[in-house]
C-alpha atoms as a PDB file:
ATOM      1  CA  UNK A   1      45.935  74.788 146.910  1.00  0.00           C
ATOM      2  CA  UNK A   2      48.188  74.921 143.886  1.00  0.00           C
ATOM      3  CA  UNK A   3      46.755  74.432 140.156  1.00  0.00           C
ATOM      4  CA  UNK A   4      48.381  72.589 137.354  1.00  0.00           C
ATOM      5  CA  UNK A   5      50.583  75.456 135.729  1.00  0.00           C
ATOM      6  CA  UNK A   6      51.759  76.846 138.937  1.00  0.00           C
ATOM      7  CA  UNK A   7      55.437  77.521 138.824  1.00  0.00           C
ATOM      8  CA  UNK A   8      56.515  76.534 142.173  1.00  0.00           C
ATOM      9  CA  UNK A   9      60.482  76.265 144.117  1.00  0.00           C
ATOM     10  CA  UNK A  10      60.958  72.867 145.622  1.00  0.00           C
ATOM     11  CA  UNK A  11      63.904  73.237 148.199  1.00  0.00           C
ATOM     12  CA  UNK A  12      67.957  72.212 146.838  1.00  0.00           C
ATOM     13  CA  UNK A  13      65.904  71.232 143.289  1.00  0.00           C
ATOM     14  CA  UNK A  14      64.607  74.447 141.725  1.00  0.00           C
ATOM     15  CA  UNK A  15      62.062  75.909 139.882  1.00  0.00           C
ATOM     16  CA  UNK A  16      59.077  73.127 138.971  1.00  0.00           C
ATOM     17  CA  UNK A  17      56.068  73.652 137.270  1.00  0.00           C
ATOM     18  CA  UNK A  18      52.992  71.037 138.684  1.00  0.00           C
ATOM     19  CA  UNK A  19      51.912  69.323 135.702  1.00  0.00           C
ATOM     20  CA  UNK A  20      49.033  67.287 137.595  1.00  0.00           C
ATOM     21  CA  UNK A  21      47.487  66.557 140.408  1.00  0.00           C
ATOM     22  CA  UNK A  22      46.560  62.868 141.210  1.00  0.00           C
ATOM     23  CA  UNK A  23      44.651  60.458 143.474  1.00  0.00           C
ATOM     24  CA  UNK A  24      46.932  57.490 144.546  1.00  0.00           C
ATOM     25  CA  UNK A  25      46.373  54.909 146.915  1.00  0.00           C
ATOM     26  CA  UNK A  26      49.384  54.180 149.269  1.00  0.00           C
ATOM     27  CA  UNK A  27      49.069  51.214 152.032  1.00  0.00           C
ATOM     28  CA  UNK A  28      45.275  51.104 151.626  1.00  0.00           C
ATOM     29  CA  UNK A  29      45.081  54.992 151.831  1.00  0.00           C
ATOM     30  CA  UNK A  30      43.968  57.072 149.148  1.00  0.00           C
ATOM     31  CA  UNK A  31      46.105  60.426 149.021  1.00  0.00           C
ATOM     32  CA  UNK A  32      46.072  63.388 146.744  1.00  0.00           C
ATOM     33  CA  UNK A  33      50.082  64.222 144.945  1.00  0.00           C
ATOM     34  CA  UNK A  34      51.092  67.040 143.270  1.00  0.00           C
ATOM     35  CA  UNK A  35      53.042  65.768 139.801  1.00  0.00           C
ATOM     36  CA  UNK A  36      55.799  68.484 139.692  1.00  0.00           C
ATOM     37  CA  UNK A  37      58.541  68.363 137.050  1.00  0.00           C
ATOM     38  CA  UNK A  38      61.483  70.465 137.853  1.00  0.00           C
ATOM     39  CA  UNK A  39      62.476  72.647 134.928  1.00  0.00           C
ATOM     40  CA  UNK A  40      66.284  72.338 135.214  1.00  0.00           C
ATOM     41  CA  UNK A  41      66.658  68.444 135.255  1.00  0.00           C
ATOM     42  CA  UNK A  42      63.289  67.280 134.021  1.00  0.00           C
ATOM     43  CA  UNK A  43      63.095  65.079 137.395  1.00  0.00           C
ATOM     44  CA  UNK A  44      59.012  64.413 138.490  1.00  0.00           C
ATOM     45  CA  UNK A  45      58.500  64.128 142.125  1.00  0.00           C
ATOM     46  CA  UNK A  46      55.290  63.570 143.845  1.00  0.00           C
ATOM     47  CA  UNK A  47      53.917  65.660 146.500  1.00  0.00           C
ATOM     48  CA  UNK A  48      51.294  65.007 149.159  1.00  0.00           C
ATOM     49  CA  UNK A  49      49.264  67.639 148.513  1.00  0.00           C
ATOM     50  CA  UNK A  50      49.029  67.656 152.660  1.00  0.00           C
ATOM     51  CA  UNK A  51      52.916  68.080 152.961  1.00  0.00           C
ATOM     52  CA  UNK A  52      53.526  71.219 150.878  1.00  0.00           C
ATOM     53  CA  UNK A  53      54.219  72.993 153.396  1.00  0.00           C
ATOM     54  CA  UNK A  54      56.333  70.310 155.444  1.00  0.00           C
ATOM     55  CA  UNK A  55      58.513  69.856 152.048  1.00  0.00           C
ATOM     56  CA  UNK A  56      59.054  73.797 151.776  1.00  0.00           C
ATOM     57  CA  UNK A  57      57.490  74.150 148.437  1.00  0.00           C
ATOM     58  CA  UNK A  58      56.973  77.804 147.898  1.00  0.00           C
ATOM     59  CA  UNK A  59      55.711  80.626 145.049  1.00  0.00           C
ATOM     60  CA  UNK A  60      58.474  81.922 142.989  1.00  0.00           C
ATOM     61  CA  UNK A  61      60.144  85.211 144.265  1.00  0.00           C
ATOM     62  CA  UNK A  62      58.104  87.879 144.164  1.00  0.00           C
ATOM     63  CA  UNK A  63      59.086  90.597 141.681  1.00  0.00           C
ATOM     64  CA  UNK A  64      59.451  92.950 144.996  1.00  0.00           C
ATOM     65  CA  UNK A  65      61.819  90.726 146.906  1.00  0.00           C
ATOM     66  CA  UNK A  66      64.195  90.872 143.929  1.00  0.00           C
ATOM     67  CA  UNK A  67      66.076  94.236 145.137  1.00  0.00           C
ATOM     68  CA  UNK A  68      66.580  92.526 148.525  1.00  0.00           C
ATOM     69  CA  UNK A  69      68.486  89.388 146.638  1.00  0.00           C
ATOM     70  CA  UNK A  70      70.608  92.249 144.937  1.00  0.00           C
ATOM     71  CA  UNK A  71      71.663  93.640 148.060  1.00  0.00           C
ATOM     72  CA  UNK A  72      72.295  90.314 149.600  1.00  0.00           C
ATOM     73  CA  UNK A  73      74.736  89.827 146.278  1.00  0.00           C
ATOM     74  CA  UNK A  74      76.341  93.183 146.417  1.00  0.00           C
ATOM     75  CA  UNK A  75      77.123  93.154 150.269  1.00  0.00           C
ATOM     76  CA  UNK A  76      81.102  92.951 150.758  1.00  0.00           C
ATOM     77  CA  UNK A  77      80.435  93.552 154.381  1.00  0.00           C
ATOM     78  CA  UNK A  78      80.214  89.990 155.017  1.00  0.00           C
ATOM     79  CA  UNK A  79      83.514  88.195 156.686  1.00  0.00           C
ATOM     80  CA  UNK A  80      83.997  84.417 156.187  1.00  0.00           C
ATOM     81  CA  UNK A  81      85.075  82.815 158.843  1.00  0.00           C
ATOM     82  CA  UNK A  82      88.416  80.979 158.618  1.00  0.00           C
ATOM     83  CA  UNK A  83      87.284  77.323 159.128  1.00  0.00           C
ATOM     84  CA  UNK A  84      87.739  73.777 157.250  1.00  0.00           C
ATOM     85  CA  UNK A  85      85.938  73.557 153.426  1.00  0.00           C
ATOM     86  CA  UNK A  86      83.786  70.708 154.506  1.00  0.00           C
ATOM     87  CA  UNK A  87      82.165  72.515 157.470  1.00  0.00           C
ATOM     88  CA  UNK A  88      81.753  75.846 155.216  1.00  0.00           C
ATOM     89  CA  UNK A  89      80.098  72.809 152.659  1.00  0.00           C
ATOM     90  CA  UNK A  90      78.012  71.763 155.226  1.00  0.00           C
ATOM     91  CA  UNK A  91      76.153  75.037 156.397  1.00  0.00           C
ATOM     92  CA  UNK A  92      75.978  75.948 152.566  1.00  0.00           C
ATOM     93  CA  UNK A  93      74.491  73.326 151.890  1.00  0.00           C
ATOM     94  CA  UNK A  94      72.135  73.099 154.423  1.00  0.00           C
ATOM     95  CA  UNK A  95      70.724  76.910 153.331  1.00  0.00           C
ATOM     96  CA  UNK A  96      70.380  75.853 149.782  1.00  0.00           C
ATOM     97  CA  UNK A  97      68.064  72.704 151.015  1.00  0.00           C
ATOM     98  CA  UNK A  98      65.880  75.852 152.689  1.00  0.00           C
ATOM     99  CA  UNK A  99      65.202  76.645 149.665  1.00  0.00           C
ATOM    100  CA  UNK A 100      64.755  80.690 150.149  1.00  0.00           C
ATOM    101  CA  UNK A 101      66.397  82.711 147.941  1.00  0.00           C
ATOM    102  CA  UNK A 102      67.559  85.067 150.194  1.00  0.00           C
ATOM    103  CA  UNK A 103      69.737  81.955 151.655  1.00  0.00           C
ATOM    104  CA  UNK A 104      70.999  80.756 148.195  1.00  0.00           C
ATOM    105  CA  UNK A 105      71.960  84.072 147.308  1.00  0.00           C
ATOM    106  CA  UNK A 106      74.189  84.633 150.719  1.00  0.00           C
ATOM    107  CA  UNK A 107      75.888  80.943 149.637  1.00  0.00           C
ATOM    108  CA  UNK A 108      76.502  82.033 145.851  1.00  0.00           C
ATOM    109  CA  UNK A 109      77.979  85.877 147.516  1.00  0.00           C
ATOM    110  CA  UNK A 110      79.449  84.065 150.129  1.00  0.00           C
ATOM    111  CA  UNK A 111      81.106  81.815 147.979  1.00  0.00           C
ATOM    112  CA  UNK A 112      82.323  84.377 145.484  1.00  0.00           C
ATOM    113  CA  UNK A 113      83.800  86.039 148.098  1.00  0.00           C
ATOM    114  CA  UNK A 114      85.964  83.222 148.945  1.00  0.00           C
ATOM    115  CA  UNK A 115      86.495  82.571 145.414  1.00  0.00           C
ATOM    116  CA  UNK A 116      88.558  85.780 145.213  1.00  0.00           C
ATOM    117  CA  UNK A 117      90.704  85.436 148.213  1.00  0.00           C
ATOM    118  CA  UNK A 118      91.419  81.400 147.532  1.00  0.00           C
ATOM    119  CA  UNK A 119      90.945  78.258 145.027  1.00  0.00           C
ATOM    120  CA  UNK A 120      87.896  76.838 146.069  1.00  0.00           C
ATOM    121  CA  UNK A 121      87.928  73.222 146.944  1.00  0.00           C
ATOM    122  CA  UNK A 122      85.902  70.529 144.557  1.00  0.00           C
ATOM    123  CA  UNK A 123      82.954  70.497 147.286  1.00  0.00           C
ATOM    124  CA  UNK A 124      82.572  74.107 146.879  1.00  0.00           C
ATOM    125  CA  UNK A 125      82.819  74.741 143.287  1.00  0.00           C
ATOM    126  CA  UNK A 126      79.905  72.283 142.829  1.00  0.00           C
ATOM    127  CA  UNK A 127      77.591  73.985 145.774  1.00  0.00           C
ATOM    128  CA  UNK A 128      78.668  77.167 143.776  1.00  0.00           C
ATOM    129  CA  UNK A 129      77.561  76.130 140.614  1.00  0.00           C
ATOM    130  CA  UNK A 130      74.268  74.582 142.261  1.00  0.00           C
ATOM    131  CA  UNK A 131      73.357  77.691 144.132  1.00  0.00           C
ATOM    132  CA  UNK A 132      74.022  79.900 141.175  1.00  0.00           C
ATOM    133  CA  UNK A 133      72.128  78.008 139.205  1.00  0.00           C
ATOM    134  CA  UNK A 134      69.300  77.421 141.459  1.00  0.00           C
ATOM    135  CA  UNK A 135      69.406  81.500 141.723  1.00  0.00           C
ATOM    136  CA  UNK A 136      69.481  82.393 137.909  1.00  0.00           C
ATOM    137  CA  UNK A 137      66.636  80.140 137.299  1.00  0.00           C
ATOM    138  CA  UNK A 138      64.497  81.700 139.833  1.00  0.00           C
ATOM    139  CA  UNK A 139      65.187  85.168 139.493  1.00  0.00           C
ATOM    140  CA  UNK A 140      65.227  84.535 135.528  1.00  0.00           C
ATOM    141  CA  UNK A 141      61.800  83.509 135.756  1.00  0.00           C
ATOM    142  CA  UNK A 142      60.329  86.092 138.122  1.00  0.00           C
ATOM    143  CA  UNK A 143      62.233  89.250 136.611  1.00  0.00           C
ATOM    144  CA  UNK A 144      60.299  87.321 133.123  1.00  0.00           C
ATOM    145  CA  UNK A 145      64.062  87.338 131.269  1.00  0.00           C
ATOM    146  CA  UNK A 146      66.626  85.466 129.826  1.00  0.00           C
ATOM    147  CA  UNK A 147      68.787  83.068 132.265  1.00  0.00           C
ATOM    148  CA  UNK A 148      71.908  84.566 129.934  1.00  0.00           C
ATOM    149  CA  UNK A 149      71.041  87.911 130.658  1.00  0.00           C
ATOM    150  CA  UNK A 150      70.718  87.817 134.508  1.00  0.00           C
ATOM    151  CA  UNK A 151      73.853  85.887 134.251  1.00  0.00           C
ATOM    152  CA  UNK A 152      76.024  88.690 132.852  1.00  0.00           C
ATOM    153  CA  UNK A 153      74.303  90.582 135.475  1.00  0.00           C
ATOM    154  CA  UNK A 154      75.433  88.277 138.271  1.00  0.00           C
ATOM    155  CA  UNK A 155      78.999  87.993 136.868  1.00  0.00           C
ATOM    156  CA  UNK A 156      79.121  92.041 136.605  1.00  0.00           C
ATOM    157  CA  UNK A 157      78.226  92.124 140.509  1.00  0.00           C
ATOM    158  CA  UNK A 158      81.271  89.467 141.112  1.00  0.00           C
ATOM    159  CA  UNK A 159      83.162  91.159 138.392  1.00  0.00           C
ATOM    160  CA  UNK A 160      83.576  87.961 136.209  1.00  0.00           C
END
């Protein structure tokens, strides 16, 4: 069960901290909600506290999971297959609404990637810009630093 405090990653939003937890009655059915705000937008949504896991919210990163993100950036091995931007959209997006980390990272490197070779089409400068963001904030708050910071380090890996 989470506690009010708990910084918590709910899936294609970001990083939310739950600011309460509340009895509501729904259809003649009393149900507990988690009150989380995300930190990015300032959006509250309301959780059953019985669908946490059903919604994918999740702890942030742990601080030993961060070198694995790194070498998910830093692979070049990867080859991106030759196929129309709104399919490519598609599956990206679909991996950010996982919500892991490990997925959003592959979609920012992935994406980078492609960046270099091509212009990227409207679609996929805005799933790059959510995924990046939706990385920084995460990793910013488990490495405990500055969102700036981590970003020069994600722009040195891309070589921005």
């Amino acid at each position: 069960m989470l506690k009010i405090g708990n910084l918590v990653v709910y899936p294609a939003h970001g990083v939310g901290v739950i600011e309460a937890i509340e009895s509501r009655e729904i259809s003649g059915n009393k149900q507990d909600f988690y009150i989380l705000k995300i930190l990015d937008s300032g959006m509250i949504i309301m959780i059953p506290t019985s669908n946490v896991d059903t919604v994918g919210l999740r702890d942030v990163i742990d601080t030993e999971d961060i070198p694995k993100i790194y070498k998910i950036l830093n692979d070049r091995s990867v080859i991106i297959e030759s196929q129309p931007w709104n399919r490519r959209y598609r599956e990206y997006m679909d991996k950010i609404k996982t919500g892991s980390a490990f997925e959003i990272a592959e979609v920012v490197r992935d994406l980078f990637i492609l960046k270099s070779d091509k212009d990227l089409s409207f679609g996929e400068r805005k799933v790059l810009d959510t995924a990046r963001s939706l990385l920084l904030k995460e990793l910013s708050i488990a490495k405990e630093i500055e969102e700036e910071t981590l970003e020069m380090d994600l722009n040195s890996i891309f070589g921005c």
